[in-house]
PDB file of N, CA and C in Angstrom:
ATOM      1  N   UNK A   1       0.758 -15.506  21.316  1.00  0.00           N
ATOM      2  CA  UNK A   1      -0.077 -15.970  22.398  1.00  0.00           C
ATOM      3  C   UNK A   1      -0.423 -14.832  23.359  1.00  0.00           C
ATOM      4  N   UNK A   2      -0.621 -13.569  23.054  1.00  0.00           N
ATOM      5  CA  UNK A   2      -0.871 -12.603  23.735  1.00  0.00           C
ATOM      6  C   UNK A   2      -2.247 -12.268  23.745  1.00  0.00           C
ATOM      7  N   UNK A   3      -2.663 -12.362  25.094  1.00  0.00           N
ATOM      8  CA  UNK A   3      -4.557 -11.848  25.361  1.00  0.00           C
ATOM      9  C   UNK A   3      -4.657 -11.162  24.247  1.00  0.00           C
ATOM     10  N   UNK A   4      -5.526 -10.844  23.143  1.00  0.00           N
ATOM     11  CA  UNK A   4      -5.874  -9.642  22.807  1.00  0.00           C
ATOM     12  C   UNK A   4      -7.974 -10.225  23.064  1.00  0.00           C
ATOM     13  N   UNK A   5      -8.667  -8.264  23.141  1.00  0.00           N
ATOM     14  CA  UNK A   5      -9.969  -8.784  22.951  1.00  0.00           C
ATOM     15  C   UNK A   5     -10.502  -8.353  21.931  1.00  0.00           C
ATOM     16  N   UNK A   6     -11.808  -8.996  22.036  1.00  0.00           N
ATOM     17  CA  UNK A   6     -12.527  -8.801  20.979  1.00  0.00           C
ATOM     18  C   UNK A   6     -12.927  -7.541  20.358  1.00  0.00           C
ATOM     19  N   UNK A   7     -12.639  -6.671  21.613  1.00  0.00           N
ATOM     20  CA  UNK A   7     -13.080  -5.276  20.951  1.00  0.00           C
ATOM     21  C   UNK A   7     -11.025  -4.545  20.244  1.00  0.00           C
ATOM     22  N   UNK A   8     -10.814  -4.934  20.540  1.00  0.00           N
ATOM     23  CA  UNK A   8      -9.446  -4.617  20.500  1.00  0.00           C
ATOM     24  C   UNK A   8      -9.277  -5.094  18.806  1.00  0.00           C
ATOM     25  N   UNK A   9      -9.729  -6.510  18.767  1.00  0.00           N
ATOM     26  CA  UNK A   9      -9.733  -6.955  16.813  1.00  0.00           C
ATOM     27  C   UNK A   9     -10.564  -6.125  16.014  1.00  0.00           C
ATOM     28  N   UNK A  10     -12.002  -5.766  16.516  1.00  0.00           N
ATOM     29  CA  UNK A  10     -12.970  -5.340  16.004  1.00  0.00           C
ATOM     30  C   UNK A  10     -12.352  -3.842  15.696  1.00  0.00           C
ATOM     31  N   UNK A  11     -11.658  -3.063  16.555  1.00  0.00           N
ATOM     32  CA  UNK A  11     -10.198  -2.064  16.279  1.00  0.00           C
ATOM     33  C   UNK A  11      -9.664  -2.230  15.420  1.00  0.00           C
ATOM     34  N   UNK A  12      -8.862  -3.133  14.970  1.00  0.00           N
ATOM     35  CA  UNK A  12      -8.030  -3.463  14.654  1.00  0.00           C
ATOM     36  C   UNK A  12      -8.991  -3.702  12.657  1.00  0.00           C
ATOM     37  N   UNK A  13      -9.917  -4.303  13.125  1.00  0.00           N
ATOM     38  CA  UNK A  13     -10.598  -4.610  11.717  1.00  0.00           C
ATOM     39  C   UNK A  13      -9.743  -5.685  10.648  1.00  0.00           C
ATOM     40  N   UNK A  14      -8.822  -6.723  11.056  1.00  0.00           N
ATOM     41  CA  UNK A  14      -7.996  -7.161   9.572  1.00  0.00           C
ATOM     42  C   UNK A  14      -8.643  -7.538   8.686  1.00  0.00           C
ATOM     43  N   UNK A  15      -7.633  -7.889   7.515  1.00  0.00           N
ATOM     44  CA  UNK A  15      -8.225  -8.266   6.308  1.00  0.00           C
ATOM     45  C   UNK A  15      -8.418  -9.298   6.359  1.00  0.00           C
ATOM     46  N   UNK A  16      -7.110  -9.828   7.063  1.00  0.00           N
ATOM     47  CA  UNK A  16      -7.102 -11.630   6.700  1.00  0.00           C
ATOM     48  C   UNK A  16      -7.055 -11.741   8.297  1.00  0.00           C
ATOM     49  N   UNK A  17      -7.682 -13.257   8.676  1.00  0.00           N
ATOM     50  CA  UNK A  17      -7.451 -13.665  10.081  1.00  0.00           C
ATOM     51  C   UNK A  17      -6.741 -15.207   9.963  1.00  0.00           C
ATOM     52  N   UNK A  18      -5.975 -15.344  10.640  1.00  0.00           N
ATOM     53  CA  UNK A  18      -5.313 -16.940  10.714  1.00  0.00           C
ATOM     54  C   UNK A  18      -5.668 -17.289  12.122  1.00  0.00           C
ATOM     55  N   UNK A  19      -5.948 -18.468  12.332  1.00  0.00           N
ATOM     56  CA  UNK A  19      -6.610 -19.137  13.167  1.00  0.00           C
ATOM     57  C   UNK A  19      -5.802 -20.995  13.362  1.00  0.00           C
ATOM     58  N   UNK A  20      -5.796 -20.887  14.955  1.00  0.00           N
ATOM     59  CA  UNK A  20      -5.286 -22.096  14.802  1.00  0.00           C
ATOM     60  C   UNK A  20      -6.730 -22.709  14.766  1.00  0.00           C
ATOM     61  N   UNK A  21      -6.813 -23.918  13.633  1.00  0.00           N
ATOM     62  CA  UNK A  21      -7.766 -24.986  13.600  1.00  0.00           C
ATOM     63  C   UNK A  21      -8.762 -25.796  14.661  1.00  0.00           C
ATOM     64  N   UNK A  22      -9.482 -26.612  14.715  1.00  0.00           N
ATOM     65  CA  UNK A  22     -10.533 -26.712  15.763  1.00  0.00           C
ATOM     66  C   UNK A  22      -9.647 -27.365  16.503  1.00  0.00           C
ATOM     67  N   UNK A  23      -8.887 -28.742  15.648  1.00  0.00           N
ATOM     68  CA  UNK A  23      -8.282 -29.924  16.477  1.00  0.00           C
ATOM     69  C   UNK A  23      -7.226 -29.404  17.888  1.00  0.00           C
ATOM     70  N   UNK A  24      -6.557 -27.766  17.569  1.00  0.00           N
ATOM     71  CA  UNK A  24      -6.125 -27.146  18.126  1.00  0.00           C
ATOM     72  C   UNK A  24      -6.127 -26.407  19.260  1.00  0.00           C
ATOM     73  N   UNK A  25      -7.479 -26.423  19.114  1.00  0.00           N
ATOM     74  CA  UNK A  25      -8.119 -25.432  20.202  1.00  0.00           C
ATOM     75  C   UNK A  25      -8.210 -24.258  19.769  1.00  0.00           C
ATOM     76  N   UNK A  26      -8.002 -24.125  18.554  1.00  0.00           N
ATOM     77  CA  UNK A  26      -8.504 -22.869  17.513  1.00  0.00           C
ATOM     78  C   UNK A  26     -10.072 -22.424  17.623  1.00  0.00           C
ATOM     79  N   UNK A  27     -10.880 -20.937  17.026  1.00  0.00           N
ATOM     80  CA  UNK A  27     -11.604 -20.589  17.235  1.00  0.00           C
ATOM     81  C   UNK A  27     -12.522 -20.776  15.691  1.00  0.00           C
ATOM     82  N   UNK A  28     -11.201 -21.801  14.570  1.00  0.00           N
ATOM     83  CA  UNK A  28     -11.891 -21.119  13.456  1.00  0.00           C
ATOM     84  C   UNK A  28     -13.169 -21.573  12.707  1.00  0.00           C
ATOM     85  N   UNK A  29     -13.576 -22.597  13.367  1.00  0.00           N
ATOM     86  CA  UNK A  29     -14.675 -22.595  12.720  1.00  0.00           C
ATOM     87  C   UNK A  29     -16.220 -22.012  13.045  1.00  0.00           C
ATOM     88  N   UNK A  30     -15.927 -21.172  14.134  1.00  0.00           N
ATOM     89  CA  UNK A  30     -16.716 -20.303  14.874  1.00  0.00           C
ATOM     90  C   UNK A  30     -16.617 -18.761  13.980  1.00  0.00           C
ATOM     91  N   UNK A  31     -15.685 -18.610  13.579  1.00  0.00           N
ATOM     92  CA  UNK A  31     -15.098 -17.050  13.367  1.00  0.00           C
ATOM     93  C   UNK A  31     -16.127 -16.936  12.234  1.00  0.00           C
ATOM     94  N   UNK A  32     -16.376 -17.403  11.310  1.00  0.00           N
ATOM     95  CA  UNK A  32     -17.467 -17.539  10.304  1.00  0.00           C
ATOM     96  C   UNK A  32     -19.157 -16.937  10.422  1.00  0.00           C
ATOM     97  N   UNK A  33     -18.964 -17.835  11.433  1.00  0.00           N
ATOM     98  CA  UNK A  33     -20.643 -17.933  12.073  1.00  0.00           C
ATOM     99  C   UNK A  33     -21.196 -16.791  13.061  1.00  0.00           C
ATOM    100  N   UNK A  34     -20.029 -16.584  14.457  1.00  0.00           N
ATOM    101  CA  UNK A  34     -20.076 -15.946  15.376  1.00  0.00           C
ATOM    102  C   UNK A  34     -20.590 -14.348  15.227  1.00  0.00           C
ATOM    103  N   UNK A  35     -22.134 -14.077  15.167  1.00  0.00           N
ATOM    104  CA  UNK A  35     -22.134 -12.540  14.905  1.00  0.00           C
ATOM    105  C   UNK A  35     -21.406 -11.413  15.629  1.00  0.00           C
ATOM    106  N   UNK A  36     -20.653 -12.037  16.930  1.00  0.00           N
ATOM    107  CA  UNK A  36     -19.898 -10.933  17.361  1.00  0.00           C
ATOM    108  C   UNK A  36     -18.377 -10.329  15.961  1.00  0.00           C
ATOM    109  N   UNK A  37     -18.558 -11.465  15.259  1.00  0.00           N
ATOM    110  CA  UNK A  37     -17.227 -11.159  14.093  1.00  0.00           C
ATOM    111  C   UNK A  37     -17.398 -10.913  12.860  1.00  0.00           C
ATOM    112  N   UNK A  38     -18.698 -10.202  12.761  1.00  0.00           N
ATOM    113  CA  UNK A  38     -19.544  -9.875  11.647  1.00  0.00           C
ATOM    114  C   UNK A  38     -18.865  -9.181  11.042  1.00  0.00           C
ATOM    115  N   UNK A  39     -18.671  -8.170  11.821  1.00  0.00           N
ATOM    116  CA  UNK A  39     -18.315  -6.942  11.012  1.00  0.00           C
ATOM    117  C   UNK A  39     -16.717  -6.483  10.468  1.00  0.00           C
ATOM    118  N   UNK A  40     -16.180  -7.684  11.045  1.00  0.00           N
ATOM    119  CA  UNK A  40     -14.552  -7.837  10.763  1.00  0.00           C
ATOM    120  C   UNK A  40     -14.760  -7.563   9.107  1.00  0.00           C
ATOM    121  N   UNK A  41     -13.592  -7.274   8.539  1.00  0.00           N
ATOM    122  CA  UNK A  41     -13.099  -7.279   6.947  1.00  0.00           C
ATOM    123  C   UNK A  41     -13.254  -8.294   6.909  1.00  0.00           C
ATOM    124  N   UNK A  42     -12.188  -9.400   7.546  1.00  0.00           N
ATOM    125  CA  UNK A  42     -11.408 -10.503   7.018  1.00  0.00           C
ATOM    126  C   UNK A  42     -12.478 -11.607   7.077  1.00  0.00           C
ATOM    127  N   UNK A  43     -13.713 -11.285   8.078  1.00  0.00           N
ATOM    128  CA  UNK A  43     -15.423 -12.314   7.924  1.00  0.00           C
ATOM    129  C   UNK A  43     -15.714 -12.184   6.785  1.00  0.00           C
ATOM    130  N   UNK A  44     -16.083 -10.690   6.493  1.00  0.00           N
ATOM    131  CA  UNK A  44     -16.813 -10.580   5.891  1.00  0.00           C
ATOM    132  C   UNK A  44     -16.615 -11.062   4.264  1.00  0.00           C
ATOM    133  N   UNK A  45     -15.246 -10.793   4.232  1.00  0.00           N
ATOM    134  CA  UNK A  45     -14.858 -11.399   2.857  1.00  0.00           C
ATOM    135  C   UNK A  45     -13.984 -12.934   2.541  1.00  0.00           C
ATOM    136  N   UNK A  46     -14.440 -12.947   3.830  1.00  0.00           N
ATOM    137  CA  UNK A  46     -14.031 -14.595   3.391  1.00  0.00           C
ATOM    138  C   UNK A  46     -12.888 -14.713   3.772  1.00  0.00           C
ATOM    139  N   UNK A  47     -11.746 -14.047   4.514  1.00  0.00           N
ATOM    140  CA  UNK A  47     -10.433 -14.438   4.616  1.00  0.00           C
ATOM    141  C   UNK A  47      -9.950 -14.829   5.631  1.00  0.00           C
ATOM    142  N   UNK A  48     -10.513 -15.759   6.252  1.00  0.00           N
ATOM    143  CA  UNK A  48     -10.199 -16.449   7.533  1.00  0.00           C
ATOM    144  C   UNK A  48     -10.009 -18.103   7.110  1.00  0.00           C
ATOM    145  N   UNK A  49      -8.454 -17.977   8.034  1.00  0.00           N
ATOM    146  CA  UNK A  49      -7.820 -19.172   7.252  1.00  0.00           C
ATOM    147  C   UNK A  49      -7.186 -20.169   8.193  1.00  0.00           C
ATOM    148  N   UNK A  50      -7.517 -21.093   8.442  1.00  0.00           N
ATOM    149  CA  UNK A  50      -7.000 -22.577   9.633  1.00  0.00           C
ATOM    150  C   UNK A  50      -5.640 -22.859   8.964  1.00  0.00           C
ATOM    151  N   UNK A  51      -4.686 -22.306  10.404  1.00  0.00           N
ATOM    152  CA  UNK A  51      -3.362 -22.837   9.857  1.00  0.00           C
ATOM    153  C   UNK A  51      -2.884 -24.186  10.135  1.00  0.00           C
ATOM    154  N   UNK A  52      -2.173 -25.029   8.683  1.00  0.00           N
ATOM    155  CA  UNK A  52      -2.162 -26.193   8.656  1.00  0.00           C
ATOM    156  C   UNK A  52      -1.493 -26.538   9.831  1.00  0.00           C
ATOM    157  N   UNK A  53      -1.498 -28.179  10.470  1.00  0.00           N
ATOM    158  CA  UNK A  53      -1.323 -28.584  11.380  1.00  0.00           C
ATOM    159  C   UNK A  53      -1.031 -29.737  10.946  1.00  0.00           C
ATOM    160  N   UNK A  54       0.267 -30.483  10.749  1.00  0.00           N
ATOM    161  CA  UNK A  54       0.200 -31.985  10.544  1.00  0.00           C
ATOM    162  C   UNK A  54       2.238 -32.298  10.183  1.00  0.00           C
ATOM    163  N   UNK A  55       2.678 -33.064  11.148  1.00  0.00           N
ATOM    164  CA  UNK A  55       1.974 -33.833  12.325  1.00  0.00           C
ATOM    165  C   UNK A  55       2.316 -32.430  13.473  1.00  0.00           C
ATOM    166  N   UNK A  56       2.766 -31.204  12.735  1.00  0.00           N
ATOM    167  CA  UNK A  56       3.198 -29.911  14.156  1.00  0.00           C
ATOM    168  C   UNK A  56       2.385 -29.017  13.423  1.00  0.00           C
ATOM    169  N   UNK A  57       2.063 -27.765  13.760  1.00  0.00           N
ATOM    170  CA  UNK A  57       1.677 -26.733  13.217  1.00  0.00           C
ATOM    171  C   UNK A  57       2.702 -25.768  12.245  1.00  0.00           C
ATOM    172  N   UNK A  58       2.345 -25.038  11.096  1.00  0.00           N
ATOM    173  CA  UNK A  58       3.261 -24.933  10.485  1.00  0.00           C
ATOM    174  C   UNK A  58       3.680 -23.393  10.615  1.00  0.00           C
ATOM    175  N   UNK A  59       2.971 -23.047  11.421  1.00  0.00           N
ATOM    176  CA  UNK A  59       3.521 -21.471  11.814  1.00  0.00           C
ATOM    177  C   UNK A  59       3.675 -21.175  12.956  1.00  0.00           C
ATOM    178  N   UNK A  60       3.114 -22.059  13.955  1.00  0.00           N
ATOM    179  CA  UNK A  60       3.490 -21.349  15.563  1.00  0.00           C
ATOM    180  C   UNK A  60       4.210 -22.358  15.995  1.00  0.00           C
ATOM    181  N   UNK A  61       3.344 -22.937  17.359  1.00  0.00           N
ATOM    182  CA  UNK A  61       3.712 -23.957  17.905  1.00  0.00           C
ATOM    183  C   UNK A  61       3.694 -25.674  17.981  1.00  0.00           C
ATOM    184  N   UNK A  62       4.493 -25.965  17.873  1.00  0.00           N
ATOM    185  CA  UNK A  62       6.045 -26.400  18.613  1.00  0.00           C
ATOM    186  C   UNK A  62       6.742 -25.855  17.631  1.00  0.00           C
ATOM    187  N   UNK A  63       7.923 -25.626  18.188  1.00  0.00           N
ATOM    188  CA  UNK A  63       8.919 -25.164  16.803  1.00  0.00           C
ATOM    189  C   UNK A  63       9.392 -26.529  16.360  1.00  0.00           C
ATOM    190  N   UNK A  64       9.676 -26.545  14.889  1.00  0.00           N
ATOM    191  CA  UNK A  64       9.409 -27.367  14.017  1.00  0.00           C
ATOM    192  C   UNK A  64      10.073 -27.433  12.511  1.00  0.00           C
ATOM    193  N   UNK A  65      10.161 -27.827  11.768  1.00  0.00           N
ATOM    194  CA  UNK A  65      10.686 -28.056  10.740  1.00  0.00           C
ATOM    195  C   UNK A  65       9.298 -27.863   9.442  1.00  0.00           C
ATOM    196  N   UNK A  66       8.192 -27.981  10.208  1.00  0.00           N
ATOM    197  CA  UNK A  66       7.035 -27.291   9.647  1.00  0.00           C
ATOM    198  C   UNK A  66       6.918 -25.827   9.468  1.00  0.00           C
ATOM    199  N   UNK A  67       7.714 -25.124  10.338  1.00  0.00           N
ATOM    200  CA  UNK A  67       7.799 -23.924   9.615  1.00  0.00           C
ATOM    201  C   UNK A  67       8.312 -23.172   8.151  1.00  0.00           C
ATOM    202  N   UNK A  68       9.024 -24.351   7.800  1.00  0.00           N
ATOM    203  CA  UNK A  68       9.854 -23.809   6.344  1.00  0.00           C
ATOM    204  C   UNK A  68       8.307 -23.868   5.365  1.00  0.00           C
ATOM    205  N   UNK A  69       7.435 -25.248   5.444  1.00  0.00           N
ATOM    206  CA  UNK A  69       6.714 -25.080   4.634  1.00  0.00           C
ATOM    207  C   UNK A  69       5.503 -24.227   4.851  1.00  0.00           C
ATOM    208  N   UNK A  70       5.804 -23.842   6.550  1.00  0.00           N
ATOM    209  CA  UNK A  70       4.714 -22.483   6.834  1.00  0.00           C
ATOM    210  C   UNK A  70       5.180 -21.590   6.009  1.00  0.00           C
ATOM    211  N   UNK A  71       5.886 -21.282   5.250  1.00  0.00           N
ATOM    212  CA  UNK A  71       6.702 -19.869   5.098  1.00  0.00           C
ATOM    213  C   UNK A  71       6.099 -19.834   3.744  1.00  0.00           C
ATOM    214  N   UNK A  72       6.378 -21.140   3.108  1.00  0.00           N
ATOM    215  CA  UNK A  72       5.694 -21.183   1.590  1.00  0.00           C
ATOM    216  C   UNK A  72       3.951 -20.803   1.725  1.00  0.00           C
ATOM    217  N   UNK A  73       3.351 -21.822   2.101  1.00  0.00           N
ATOM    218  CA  UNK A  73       1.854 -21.713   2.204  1.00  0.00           C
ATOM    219  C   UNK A  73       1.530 -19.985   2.517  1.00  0.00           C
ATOM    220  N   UNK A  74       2.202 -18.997   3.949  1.00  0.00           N
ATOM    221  CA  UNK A  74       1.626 -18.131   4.221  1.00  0.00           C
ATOM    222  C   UNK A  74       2.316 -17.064   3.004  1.00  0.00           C
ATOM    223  N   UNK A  75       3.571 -16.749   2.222  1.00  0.00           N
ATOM    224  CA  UNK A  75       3.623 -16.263   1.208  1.00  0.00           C
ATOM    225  C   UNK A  75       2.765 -16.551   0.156  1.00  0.00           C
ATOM    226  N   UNK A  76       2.252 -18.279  -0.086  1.00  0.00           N
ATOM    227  CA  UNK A  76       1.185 -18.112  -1.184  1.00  0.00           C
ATOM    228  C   UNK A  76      -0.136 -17.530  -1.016  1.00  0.00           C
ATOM    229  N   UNK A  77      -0.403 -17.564  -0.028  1.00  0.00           N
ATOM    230  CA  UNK A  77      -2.025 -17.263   0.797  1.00  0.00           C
ATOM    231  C   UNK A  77      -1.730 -15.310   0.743  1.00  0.00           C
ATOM    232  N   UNK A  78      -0.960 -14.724   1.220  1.00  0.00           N
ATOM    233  CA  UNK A  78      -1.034 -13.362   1.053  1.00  0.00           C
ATOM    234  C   UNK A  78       0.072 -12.454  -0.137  1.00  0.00           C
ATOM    235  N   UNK A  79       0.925 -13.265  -0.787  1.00  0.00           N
ATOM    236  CA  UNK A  79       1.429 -12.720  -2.088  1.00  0.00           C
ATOM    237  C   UNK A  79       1.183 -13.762  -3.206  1.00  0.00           C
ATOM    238  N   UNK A  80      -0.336 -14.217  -3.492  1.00  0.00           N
ATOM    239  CA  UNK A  80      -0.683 -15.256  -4.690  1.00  0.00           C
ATOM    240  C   UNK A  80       0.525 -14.366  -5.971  1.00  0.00           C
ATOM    241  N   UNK A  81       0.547 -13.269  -5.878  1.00  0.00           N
ATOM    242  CA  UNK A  81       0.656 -12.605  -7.463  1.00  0.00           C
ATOM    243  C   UNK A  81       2.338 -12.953  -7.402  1.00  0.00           C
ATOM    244  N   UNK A  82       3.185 -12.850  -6.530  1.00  0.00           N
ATOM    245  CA  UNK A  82       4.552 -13.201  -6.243  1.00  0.00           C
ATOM    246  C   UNK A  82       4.748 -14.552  -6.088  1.00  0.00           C
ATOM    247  N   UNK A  83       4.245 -15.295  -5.202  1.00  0.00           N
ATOM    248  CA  UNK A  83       4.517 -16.637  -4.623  1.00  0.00           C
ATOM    249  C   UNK A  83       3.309 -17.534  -5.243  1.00  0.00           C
ATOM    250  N   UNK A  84       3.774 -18.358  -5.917  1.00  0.00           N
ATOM    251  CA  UNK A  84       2.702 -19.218  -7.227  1.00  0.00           C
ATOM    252  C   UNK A  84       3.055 -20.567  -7.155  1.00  0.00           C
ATOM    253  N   UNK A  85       3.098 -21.009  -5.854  1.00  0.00           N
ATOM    254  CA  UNK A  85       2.846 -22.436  -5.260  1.00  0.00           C
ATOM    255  C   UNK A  85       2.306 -23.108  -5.233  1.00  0.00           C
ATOM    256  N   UNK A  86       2.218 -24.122  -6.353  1.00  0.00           N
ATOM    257  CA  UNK A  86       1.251 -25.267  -5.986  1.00  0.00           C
ATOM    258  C   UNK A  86       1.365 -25.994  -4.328  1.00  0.00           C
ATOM    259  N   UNK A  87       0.745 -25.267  -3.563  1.00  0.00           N
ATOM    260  CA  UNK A  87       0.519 -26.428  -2.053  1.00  0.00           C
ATOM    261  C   UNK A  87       0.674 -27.865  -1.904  1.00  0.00           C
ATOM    262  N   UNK A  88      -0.041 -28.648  -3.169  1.00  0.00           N
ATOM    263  CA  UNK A  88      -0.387 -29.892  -2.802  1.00  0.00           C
ATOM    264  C   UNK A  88       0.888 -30.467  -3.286  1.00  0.00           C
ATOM    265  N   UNK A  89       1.347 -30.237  -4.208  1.00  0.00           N
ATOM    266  CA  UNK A  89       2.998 -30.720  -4.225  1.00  0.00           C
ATOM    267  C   UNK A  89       4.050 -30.057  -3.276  1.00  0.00           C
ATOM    268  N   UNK A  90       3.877 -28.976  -3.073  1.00  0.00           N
ATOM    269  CA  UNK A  90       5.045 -28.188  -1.862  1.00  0.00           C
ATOM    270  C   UNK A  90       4.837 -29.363  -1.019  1.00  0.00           C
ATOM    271  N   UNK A  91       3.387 -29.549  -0.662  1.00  0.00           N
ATOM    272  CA  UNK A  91       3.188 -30.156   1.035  1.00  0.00           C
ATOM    273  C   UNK A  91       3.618 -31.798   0.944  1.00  0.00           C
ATOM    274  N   UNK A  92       3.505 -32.195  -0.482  1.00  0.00           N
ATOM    275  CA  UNK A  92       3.851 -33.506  -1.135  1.00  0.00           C
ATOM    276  C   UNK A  92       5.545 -33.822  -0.985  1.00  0.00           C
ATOM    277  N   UNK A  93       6.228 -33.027  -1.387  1.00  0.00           N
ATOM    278  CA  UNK A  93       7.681 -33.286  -1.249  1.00  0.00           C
ATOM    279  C   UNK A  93       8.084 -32.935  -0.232  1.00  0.00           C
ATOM    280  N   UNK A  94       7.513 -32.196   0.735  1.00  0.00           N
ATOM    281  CA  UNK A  94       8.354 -31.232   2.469  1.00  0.00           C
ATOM    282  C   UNK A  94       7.967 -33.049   3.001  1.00  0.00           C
ATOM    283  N   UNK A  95       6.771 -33.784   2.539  1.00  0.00           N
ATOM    284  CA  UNK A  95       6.969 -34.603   3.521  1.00  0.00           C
ATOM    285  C   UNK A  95       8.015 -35.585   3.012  1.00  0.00           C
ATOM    286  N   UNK A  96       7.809 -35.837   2.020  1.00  0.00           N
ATOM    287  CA  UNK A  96       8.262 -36.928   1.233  1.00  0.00           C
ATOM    288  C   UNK A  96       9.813 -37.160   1.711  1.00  0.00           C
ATOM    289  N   UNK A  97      10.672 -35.612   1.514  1.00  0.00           N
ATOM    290  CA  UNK A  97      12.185 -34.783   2.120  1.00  0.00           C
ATOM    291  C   UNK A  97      12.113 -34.905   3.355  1.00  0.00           C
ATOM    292  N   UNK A  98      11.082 -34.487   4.210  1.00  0.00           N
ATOM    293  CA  UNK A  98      11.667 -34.474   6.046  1.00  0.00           C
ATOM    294  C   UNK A  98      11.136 -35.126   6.468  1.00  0.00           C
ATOM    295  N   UNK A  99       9.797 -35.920   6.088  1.00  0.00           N
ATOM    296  CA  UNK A  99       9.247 -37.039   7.033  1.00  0.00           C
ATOM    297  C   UNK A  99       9.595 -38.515   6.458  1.00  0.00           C
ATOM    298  N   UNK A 100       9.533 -38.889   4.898  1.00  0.00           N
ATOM    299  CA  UNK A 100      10.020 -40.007   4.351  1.00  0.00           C
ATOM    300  C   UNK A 100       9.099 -40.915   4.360  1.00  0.00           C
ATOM    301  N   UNK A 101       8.028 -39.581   4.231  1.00  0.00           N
ATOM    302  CA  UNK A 101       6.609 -40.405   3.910  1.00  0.00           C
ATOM    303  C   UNK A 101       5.617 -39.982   2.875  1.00  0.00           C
ATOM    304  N   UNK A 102       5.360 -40.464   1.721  1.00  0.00           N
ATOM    305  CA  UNK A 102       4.333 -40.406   0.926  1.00  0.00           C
ATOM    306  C   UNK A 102       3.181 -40.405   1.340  1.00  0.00           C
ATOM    307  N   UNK A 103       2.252 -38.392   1.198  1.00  0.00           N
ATOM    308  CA  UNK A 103       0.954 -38.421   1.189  1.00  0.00           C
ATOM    309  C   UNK A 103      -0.014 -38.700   0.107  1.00  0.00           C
ATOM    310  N   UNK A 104      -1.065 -39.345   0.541  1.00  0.00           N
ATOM    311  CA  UNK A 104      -2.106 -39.549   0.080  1.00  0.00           C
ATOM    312  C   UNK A 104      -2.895 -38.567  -0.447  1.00  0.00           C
ATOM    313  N   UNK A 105      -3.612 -38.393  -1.668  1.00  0.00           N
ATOM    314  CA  UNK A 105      -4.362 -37.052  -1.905  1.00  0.00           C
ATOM    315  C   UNK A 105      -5.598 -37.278  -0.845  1.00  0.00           C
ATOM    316  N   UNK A 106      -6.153 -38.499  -0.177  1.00  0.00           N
ATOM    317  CA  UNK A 106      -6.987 -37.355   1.155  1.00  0.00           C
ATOM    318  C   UNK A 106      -6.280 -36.867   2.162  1.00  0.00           C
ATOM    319  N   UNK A 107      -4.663 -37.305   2.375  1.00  0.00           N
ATOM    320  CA  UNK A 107      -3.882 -36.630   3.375  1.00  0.00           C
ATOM    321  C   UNK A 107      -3.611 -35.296   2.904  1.00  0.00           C
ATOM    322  N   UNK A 108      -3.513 -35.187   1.501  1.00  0.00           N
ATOM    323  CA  UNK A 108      -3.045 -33.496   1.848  1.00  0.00           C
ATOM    324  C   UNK A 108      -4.326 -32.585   1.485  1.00  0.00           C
ATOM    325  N   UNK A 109      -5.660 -33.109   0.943  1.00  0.00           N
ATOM    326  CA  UNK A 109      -6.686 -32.272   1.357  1.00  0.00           C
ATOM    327  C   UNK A 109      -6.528 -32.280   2.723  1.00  0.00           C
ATOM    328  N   UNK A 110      -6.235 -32.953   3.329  1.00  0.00           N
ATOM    329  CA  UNK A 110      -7.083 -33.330   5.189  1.00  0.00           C
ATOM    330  C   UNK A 110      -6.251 -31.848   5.588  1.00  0.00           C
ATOM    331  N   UNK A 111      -4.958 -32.059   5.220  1.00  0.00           N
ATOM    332  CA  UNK A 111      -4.002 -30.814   5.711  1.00  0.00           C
ATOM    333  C   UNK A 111      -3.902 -29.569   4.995  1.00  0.00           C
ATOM    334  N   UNK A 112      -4.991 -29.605   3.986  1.00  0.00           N
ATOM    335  CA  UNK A 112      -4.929 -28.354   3.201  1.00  0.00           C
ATOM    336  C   UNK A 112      -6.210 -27.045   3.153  1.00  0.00           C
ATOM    337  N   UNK A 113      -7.028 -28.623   4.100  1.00  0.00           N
ATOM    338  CA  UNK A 113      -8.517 -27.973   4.597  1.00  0.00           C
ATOM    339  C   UNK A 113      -8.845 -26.722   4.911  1.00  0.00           C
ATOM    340  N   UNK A 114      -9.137 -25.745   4.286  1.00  0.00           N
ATOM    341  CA  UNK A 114      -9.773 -24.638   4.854  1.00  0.00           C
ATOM    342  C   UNK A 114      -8.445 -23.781   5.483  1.00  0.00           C
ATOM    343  N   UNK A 115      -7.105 -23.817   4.876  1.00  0.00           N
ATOM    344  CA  UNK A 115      -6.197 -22.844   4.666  1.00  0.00           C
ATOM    345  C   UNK A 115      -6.189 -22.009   3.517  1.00  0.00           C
ATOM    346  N   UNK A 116      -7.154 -22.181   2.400  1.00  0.00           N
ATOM    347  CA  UNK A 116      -6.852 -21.672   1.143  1.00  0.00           C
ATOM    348  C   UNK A 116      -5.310 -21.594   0.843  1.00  0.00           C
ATOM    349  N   UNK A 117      -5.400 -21.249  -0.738  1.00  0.00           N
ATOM    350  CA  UNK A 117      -4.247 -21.454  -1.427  1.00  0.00           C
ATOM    351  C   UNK A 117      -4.148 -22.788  -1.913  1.00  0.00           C
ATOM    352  N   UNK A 118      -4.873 -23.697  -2.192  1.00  0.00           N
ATOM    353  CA  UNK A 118      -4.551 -25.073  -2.611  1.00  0.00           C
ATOM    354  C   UNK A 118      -4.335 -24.436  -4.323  1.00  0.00           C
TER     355      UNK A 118
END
């Protein structure tokens, strides 16, 4: 949660960008479009990624029990060639194990939306 600016990323240039989601108050469905983020790597090639959110976020905030399956998703998303996770079952049994609830296949598209790695 630290200010950074825009010229400071555009510095920075990454490959990949993670973004908290719209419902969030995330930027990411702007980051796409926004010509100030044109020239990023991670625009330009497509690697900007909405981190899942459901029912906590699975990599930041609140701390959570969603982080274990953050850990899977963001190893599959940046070591595909190491970490060879099917998502939609990972995200199928983390709930099934800690929430004791059976998702629906539009629940885990809904939560798989535009993170890649499905």
């Amino acid at each position: 949660m630290t200010p950074v600016s825009l010229e400071q990323i555009l510095a920075w240039n990454p490959d990949v960008i993670l973004s908290w989601n719209d419902t969030q108050g995330g930027y990411y469905s702007k980051l796409l479009t926004d010509p100030k983020w044109q020239s990023i790597a991670a625009v330009k090639n497509k690697k900007v990624y909405a981190v899942p959110s459901g029912p906590f976020n699975w990599f930041d905030r609140p701390p959570s029990v969603n982080r274990i399956l953050g850990l899977k998703w963001l190893s599959n998303l940046l070591y595909p060639d190491i970490y060879k996770y099917d998502m939609a079952q990972e995200t199928r049994e983390f709930y099934k194990k800690f929430y004791h609830y059976e998702l629906s296949d539009e629940e885990v598209n809904s939560l798989l939306k535009d993170c890649g790695g499905i």
